[in-house]
C-alpha atoms as a PDB file:
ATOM      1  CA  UNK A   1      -4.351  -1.055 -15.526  1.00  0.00           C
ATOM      2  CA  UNK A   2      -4.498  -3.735 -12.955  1.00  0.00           C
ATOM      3  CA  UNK A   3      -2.533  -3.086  -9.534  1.00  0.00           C
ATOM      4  CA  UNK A   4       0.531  -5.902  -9.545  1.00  0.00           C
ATOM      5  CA  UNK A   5       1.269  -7.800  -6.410  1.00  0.00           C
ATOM      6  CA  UNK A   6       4.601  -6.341  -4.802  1.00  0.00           C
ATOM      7  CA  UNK A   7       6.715  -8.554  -2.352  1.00  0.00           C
ATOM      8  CA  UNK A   8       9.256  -7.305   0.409  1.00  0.00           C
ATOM      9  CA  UNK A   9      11.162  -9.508   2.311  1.00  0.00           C
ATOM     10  CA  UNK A  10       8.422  -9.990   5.065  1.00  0.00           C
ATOM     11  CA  UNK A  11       5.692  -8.157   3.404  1.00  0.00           C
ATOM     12  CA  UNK A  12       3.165  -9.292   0.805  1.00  0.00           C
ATOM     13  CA  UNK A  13       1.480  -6.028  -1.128  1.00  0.00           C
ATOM     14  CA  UNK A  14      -2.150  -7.244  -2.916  1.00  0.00           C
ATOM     15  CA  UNK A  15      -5.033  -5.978  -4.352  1.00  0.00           C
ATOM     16  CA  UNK A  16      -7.898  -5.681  -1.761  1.00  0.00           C
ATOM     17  CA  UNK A  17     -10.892  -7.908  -1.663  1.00  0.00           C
ATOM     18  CA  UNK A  18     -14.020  -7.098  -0.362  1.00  0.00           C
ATOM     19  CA  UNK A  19     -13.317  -9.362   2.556  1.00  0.00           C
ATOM     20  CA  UNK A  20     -10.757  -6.964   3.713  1.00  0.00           C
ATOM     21  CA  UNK A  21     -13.475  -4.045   4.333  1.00  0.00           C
ATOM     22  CA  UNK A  22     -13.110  -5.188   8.322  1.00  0.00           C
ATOM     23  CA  UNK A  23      -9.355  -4.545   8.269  1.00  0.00           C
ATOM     24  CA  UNK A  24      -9.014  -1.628   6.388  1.00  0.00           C
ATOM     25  CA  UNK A  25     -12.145  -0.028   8.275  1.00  0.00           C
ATOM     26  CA  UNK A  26     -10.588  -0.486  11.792  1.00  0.00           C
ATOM     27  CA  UNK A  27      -7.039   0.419  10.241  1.00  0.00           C
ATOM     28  CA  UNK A  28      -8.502   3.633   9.720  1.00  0.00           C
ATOM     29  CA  UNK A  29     -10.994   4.045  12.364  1.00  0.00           C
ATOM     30  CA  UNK A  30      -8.240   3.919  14.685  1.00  0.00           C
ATOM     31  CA  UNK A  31      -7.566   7.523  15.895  1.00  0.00           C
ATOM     32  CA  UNK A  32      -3.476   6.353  16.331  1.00  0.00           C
ATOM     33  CA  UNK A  33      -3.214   5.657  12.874  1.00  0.00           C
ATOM     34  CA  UNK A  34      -5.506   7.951  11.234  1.00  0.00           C
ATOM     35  CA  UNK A  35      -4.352  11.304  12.544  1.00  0.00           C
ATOM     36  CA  UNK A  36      -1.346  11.462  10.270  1.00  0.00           C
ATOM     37  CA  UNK A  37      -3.691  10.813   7.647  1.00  0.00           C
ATOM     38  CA  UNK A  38      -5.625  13.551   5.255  1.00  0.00           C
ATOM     39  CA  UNK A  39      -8.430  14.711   7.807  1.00  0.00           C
ATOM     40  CA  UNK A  40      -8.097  12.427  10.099  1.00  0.00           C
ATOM     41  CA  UNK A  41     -10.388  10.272  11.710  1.00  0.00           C
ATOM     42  CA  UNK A  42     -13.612  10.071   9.823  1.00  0.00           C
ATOM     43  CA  UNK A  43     -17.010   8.488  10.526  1.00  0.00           C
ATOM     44  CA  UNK A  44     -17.191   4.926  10.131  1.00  0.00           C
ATOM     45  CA  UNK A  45     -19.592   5.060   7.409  1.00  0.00           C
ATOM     46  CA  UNK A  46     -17.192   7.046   5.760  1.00  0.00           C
ATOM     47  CA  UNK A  47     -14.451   4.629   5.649  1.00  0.00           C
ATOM     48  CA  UNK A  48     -16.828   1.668   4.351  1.00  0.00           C
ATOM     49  CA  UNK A  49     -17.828   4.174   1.700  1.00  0.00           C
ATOM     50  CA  UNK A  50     -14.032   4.987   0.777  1.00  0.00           C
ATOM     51  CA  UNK A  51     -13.556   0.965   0.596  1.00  0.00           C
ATOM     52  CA  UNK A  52     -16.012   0.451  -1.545  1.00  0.00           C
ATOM     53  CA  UNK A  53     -14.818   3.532  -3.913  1.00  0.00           C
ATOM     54  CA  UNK A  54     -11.972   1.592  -3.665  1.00  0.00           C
ATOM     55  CA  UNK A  55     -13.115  -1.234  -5.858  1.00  0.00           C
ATOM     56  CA  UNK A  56     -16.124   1.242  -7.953  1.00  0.00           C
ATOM     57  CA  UNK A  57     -13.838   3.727  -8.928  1.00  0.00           C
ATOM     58  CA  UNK A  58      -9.952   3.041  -8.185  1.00  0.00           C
ATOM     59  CA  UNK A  59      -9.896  -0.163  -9.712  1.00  0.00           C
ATOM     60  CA  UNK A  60     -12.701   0.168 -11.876  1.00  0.00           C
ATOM     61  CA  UNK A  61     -11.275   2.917 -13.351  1.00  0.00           C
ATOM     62  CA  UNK A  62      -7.639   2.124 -13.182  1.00  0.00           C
ATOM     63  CA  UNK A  63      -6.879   5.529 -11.772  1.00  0.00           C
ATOM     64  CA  UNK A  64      -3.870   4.293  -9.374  1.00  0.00           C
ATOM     65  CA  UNK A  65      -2.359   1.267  -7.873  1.00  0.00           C
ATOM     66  CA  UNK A  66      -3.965   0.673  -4.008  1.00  0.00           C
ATOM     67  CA  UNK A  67      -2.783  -2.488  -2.015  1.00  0.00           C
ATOM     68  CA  UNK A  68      -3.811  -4.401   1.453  1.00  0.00           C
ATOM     69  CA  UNK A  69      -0.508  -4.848   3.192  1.00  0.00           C
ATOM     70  CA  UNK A  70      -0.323  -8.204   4.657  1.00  0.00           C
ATOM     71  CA  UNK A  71       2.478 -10.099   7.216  1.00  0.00           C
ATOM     72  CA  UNK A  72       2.592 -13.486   6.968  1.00  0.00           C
ATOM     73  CA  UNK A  73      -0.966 -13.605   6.071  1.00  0.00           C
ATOM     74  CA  UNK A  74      -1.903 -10.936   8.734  1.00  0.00           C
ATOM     75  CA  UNK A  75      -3.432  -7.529   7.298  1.00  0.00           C
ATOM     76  CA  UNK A  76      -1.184  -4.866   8.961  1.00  0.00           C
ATOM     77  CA  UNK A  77      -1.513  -2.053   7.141  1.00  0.00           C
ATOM     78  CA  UNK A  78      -2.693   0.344   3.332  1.00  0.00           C
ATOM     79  CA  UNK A  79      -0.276   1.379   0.998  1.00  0.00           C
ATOM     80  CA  UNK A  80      -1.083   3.201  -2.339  1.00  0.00           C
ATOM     81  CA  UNK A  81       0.926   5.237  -5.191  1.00  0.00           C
ATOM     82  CA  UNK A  82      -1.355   8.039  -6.822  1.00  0.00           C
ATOM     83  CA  UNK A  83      -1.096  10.905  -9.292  1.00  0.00           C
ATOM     84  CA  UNK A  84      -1.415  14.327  -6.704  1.00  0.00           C
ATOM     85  CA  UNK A  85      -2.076  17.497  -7.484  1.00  0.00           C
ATOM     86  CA  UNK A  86      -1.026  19.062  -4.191  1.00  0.00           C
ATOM     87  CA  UNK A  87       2.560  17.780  -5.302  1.00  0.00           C
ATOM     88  CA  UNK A  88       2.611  17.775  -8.710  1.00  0.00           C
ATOM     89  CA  UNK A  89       3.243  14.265  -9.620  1.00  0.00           C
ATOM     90  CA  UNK A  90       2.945  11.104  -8.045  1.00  0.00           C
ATOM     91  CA  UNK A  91       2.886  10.613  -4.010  1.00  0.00           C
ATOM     92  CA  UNK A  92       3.407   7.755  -2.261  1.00  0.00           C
ATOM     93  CA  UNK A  93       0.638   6.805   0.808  1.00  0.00           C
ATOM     94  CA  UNK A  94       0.787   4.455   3.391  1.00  0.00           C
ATOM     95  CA  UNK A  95      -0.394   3.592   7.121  1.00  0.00           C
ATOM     96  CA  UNK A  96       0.647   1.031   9.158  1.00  0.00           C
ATOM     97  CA  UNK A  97      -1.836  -0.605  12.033  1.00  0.00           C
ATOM     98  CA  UNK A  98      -0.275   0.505  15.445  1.00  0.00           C
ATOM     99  CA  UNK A  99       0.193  -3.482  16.279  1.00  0.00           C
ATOM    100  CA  UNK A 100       2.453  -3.136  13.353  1.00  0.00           C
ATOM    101  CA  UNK A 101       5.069   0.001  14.591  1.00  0.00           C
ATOM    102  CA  UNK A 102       8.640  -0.327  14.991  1.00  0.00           C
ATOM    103  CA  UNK A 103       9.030  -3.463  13.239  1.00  0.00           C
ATOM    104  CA  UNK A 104      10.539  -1.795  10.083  1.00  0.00           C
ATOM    105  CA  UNK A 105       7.373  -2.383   8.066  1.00  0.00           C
ATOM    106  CA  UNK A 106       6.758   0.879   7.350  1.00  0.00           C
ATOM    107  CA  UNK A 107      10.627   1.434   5.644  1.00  0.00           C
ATOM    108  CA  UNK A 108       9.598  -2.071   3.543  1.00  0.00           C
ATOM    109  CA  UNK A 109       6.523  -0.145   2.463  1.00  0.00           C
ATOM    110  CA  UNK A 110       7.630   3.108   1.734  1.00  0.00           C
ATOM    111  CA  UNK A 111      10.862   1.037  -0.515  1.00  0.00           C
ATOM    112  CA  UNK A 112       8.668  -0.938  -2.210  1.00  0.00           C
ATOM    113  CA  UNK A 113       6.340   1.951  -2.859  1.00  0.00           C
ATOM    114  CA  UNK A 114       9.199   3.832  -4.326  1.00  0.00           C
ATOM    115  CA  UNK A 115      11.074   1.680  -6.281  1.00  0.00           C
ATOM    116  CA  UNK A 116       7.525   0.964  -7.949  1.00  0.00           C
ATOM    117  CA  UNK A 117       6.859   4.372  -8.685  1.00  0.00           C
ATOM    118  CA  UNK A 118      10.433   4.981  -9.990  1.00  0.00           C
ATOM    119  CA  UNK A 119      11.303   1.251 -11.709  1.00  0.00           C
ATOM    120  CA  UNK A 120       7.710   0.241 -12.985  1.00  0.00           C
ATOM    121  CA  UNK A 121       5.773   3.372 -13.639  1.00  0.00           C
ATOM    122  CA  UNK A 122       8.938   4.949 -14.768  1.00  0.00           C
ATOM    123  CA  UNK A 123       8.847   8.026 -12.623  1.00  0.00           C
ATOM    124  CA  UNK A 124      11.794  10.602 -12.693  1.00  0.00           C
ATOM    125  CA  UNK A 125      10.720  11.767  -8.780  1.00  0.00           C
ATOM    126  CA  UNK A 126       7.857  10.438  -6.013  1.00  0.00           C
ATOM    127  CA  UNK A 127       6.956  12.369  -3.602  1.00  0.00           C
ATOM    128  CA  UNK A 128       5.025  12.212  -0.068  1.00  0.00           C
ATOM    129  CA  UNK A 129       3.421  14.810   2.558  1.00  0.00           C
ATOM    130  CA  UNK A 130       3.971  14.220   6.279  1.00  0.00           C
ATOM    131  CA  UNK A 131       2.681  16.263   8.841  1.00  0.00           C
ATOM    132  CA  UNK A 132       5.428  18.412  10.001  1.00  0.00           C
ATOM    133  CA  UNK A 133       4.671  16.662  13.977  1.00  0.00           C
ATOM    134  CA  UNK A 134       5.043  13.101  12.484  1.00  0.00           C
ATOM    135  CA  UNK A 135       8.653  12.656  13.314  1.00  0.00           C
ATOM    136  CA  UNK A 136       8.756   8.926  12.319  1.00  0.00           C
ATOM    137  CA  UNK A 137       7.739   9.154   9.517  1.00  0.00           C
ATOM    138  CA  UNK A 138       9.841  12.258   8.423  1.00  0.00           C
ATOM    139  CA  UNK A 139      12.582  10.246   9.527  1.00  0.00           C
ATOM    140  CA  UNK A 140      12.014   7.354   7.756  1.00  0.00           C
ATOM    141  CA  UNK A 141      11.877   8.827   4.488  1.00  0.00           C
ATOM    142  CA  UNK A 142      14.662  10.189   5.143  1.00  0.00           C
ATOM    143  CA  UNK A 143      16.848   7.474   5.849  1.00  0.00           C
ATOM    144  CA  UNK A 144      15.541   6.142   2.478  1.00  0.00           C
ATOM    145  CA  UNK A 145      16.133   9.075   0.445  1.00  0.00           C
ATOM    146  CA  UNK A 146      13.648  11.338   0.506  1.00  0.00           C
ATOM    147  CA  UNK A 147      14.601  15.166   1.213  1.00  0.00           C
ATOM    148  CA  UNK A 148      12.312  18.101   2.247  1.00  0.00           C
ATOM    149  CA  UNK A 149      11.488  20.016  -0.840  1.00  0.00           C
ATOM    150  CA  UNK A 150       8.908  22.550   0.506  1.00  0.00           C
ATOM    151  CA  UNK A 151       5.989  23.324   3.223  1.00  0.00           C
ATOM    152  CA  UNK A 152       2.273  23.957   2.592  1.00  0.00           C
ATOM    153  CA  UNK A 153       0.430  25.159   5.656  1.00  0.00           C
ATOM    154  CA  UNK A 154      -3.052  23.320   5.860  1.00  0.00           C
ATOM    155  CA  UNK A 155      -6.408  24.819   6.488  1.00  0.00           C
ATOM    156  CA  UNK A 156      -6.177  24.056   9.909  1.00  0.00           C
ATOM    157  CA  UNK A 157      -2.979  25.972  10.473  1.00  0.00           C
ATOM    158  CA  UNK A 158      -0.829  22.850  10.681  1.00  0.00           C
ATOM    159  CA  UNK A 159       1.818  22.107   8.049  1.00  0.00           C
ATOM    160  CA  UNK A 160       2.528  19.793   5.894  1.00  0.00           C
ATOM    161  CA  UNK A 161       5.714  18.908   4.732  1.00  0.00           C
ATOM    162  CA  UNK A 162       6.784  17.982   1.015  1.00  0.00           C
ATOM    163  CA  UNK A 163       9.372  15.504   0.506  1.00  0.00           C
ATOM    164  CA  UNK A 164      11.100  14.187  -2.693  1.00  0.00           C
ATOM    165  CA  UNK A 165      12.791  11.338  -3.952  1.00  0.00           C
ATOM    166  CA  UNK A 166      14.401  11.521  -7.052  1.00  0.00           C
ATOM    167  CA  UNK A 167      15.578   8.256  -9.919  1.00  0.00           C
ATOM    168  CA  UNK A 168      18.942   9.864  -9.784  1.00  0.00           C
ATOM    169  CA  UNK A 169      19.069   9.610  -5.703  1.00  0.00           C
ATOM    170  CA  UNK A 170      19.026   5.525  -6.750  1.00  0.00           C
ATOM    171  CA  UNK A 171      16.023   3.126  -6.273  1.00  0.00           C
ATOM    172  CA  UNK A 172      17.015   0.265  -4.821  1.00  0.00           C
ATOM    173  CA  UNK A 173      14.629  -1.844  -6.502  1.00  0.00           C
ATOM    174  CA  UNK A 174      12.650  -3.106  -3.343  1.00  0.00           C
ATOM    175  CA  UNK A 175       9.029  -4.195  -4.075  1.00  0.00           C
ATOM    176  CA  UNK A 176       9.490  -5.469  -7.816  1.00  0.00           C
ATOM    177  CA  UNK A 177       6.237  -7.282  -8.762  1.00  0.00           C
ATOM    178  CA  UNK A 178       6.939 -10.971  -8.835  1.00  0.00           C
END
């Protein structure tokens, strides 16, 4: 399986390269952006080891489709599409650099993501899990479709929320590969 290029109308979805290991490691070194994601803010040495288990084992392996997120030419942000356990099929993940916000990136993302997941991989649902405190981002799946399903309640104490989107709710066919 090799991860396709996907193409918004201003954003350009690749494959990493190993000369993206800056980028993504200061994407996700930054504590705005990563505490909405999994554990949040991890060591930096951390980071370089999950972009480099990017390339040994994601791509390697062909286990899921992981892209750099770029704007005319400028990394901005991480986007993937995964098999999940913790929702019982396939979740869609994605973090925009805070440089990035409020331009309606992360909508292109989170369409393109979908309609992927739907169109090309031929789901019947995607899902993704949003901390119940990330208001943006509950609200922009929800303007594209995506409706609360369920609630898991983390480790932590914090919860999580479970959304859904569905092929019969309509994919609109953003992010085909070209």
């Amino acid at each position: 399986m090799t991860t396709p290029a996907l193409h918004t109308a201003r954003l350009h979805l690749a494959p990493y390269t190993p000369g993206d290991e800056e980028d993504f490691v200061a994407l996700f070194q930054d504590p705005l952006v990563s505490r909405w994601m999994g554990e949040g803010t991890q060591s930096e040495a951390e980071d370089r080891a999950l972009f480099g288990r990017v390339f040994s084992k994601v791509y390697a392996q062909g286990l899921f489709d992981v892209w750099a997120v770029r704007h005319e030419g400028r990394f901005v942000g991480h986007a993937e599409i995964k098999p999940s356990t913790d929702v019982g099929g396939h979740e869609i993940v994605y973090a925009l650099a805070a440089t990035a916000w409020g331009q309606g990136f992360g909508t292109e993302i989170a369409q393109a993501l979908t309609g992927y997941g739907l169109d090309m991989l031929g789901l019947t649902e995607v899902h993704a899990t949003v901390a119940a405190d990330n208001a943006a981002s509950l609200a922009l799946l929800g303007r594209i479709g995506f409706r609360h399903v369920r609630d898991r309640v983390e480790d932590d104490g914090s919860t999580t929320r479970v959304l859904t989107r569905s092929a019969a709710s309509g994919a609109d066919g953003a992010g085909q590969p070209r």
